[in-house]
Protein backbone atom coordinates (compact mmCIF):
# COMPACT_ATOMS: atom_id res chain seq x y z
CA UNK A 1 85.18 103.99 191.77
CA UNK A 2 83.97 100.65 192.73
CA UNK A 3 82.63 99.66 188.86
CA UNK A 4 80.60 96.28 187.96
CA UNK A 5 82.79 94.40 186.11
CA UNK A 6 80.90 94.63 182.57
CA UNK A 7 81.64 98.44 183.04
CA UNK A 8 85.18 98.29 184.12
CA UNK A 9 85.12 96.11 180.61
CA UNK A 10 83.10 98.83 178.69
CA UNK A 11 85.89 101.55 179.85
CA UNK A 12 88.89 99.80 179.24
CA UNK A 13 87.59 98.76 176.04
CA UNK A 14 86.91 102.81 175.35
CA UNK A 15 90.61 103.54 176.52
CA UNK A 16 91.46 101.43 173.81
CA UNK A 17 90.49 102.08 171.43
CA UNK A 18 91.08 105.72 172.01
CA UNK A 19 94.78 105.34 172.28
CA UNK A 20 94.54 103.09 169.07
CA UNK A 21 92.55 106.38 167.69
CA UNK A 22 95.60 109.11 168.52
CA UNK A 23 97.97 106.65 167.34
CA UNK A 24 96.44 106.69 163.80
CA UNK A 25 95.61 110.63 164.35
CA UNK A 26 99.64 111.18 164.90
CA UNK A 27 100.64 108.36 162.47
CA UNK A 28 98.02 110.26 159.15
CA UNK A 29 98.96 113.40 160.32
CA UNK A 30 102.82 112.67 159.78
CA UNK A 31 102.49 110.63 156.65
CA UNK A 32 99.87 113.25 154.76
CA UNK A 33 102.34 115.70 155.63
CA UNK A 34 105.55 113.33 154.00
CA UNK A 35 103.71 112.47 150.55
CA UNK A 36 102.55 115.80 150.12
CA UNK A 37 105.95 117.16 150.71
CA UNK A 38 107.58 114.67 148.31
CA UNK A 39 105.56 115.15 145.54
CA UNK A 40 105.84 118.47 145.74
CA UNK A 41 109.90 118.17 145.55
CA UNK A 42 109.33 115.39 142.47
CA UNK A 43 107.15 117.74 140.83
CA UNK A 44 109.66 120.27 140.82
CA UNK A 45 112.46 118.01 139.64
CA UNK A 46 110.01 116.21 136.94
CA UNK A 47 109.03 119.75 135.75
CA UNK A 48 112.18 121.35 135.87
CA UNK A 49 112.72 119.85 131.97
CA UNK A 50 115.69 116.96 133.51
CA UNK A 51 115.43 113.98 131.41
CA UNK A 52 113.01 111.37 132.20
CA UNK A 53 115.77 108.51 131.48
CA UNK A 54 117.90 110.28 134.26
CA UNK A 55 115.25 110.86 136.34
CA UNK A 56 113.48 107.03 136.32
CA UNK A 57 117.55 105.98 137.16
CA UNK A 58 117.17 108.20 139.57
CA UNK A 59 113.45 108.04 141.35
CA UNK A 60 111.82 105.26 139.56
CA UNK A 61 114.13 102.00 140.04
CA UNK A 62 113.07 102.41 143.53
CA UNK A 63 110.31 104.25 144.11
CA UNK A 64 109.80 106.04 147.96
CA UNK A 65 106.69 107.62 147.66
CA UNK A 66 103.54 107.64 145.44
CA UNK A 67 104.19 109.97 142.57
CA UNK A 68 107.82 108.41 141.77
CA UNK A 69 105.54 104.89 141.77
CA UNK A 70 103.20 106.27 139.49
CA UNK A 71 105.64 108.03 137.15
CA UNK A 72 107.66 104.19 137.66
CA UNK A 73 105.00 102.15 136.42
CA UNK A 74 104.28 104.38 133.73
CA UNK A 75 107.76 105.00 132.33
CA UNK A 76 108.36 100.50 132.92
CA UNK A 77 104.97 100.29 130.63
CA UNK A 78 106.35 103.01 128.11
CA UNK A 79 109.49 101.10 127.90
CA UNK A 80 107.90 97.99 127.44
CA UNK A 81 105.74 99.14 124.82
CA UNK A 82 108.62 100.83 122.89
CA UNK A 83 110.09 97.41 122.10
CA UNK A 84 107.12 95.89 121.51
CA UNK A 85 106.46 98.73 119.37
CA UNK A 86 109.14 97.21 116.73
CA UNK A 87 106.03 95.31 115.42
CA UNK A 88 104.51 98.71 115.65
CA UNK A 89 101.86 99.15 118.27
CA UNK A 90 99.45 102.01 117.45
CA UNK A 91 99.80 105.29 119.66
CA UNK A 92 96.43 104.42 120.94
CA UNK A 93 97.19 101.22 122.29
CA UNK A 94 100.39 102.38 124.43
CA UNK A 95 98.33 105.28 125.61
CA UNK A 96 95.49 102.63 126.94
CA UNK A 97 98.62 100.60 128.53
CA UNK A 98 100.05 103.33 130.40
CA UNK A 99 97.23 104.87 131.46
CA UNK A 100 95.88 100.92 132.52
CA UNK A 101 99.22 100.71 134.68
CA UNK A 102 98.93 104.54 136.36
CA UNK A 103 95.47 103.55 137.05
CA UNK A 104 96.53 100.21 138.74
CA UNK A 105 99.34 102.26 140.73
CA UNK A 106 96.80 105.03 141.93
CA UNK A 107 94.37 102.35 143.11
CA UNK A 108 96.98 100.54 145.41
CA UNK A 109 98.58 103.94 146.45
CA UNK A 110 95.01 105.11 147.51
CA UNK A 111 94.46 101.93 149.37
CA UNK A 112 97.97 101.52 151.31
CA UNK A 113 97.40 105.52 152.38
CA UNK A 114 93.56 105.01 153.46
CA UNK A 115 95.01 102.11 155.75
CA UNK A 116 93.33 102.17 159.11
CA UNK A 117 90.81 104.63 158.28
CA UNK A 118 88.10 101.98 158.65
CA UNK A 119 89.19 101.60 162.43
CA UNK A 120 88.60 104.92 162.73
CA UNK A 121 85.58 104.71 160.46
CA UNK A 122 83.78 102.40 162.98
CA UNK A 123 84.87 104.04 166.20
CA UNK A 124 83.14 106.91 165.47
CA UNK A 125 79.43 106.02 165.46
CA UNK A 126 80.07 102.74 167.35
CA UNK A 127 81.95 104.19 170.70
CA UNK A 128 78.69 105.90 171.90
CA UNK A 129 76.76 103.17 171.88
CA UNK A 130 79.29 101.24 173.73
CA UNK A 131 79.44 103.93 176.26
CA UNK A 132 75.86 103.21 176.62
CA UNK A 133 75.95 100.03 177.31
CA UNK A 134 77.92 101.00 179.90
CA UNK A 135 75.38 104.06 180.98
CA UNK A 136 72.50 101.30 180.55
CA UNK A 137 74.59 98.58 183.25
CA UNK A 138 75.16 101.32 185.85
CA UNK A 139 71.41 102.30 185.96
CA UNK A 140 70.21 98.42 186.49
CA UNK A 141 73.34 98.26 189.13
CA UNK A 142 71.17 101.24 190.73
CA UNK A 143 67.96 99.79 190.34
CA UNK A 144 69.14 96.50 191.88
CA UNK A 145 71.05 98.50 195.04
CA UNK A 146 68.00 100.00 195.40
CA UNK A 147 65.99 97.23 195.67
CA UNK A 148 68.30 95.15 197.89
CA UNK A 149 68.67 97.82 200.44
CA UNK A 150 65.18 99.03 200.38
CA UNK A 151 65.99 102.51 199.86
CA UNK A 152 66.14 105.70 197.81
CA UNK A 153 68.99 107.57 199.62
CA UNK A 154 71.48 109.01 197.51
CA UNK A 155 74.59 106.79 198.53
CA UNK A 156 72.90 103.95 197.66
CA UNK A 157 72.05 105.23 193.53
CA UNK A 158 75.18 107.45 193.46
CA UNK A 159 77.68 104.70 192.22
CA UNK A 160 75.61 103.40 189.68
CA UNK A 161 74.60 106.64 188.13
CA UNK A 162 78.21 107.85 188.74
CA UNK A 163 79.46 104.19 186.50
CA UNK A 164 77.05 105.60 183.87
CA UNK A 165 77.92 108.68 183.14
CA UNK A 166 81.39 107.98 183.42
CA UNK A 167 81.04 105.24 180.76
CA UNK A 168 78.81 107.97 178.85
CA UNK A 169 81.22 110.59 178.74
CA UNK A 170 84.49 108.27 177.72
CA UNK A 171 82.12 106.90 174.75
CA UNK A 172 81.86 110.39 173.65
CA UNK A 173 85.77 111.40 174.63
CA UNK A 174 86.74 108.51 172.11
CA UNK A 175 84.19 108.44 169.79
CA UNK A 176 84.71 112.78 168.35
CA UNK A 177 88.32 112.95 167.93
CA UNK A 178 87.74 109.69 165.61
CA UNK A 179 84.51 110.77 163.65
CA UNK A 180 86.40 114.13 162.95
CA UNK A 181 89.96 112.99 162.83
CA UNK A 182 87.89 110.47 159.85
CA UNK A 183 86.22 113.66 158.26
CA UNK A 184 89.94 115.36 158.24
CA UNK A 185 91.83 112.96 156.98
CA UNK A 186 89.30 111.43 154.42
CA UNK A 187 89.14 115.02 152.81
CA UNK A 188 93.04 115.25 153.24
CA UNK A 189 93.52 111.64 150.78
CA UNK A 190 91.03 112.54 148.27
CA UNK A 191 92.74 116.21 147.57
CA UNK A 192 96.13 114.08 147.19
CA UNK A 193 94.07 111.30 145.22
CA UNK A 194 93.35 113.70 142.86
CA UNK A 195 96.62 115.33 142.80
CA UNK A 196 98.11 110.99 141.77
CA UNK A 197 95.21 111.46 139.09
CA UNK A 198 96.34 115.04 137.31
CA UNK A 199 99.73 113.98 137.92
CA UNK A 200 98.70 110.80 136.05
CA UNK A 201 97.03 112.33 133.48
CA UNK A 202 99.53 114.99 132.28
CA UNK A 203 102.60 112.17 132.78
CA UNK A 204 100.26 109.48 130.83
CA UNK A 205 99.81 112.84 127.75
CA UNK A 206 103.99 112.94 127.09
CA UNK A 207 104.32 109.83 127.08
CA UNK A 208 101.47 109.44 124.30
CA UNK A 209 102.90 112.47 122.42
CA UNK A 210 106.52 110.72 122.97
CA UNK A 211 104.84 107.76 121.14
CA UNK A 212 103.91 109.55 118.55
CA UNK A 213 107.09 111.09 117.67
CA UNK A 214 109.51 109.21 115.57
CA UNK A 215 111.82 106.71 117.61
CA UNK A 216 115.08 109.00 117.24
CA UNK A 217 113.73 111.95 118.93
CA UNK A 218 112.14 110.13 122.05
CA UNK A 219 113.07 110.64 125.57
């Protein structure tokens, strides 16, 4: 195809950015599939009634994925607390801290998962219009080959029409697979947001009730 320049831009542009797209389609897909199978194992070992000393030694020292952060920040801010509490800080108080520091950890969790999802974000609605751009060029080039050669015939308009549709059509290849891979994987974070929050919630309760119990029976 013998493209203007300023389409042969518009496509490779397109091809980039729909490689960039698969890349983050194969890159979410693994890494929704990871956390979700890790927490799923840490649940199970946090549930199965293994003490939380043994299991922070264990998980939260050096926390791999975002439920052994969360339970990490909130077992370092119960800690904390439980010295300070030698001056004797109110059950309330701890509560507010640990729940202030599983916030904090669900926040950046969220964010460092949702990375790249703008990308994909912007692709979406903006490829098409790109792609027309590139539709738009190829019809002037036709006008203009027109004009110059004084004539209507078909080989004349054919390469500019075919430049436009191509462009059209690789607008549209890159700009689906990123508005729905952005649909997919935007519903996939928020059910495993919310499973950081209840996970959050119910860690952030025992260590309240563990706050209220007197010092020699804790954890």
């Amino acid at each position: 195809m013998h493209a203007s320049l300023a389409v042969k831009l518009v496509m490779a542009t397109l091809l980039l950015f729909s490689v960039i797209v698969w890349a983050i389609v194969f890159q979410k897909s693994l890494l929704l599939m990871r956390v979700n199978k890790e927490a799923s194992l840490f649940e199970e070992k946090f549930w199965s009634g293994a003490s939380l000393d043994q299991l922070y030694e264990e998980e939260g020292s050096h926390p791999a994925h975002p439920l052994a952060a969360i339970f990490s920040a909130a077992m370092g801010e119960w800690r904390r607390s439980s010295r300070i509490a030698g001056i004797k800080m109110s059950s309330t108080t701890v509560r507010e801290r640990i729940e202030q520091a599983i916030s904090v950890t669900i926040n950046r969790e969220t964010e460092r998962l949702g990375r790249n999802m703008v990308f994909l974000a912007t692709v979406g609605p903006v490829a098409p219009f790109i792609g027309l751009f590139g539709t738009v060029w190829g019809i002037m080039v036709s006008f203009q080959a027109i004009g110059q050669m004084h004539s209507t015939n078909l080989s004349v308009v054919a390469p500019g029409i075919s430049e436009a549709l191509f462009a059209t059509a690789i607008g549209l290849i890159t700009a689906i697979p990123a508005y729905m891979a952005y649909n997919f994987f935007s519903a996939g974070l928020s059910d495993f947001e919310e499973r950081m929050d209840a996970f959050g919630t119910e860690f952030a309760a025992i260590l309240s009730r563990q706050a209220e119990e007197p010092k020699s029976s804790k954890l």
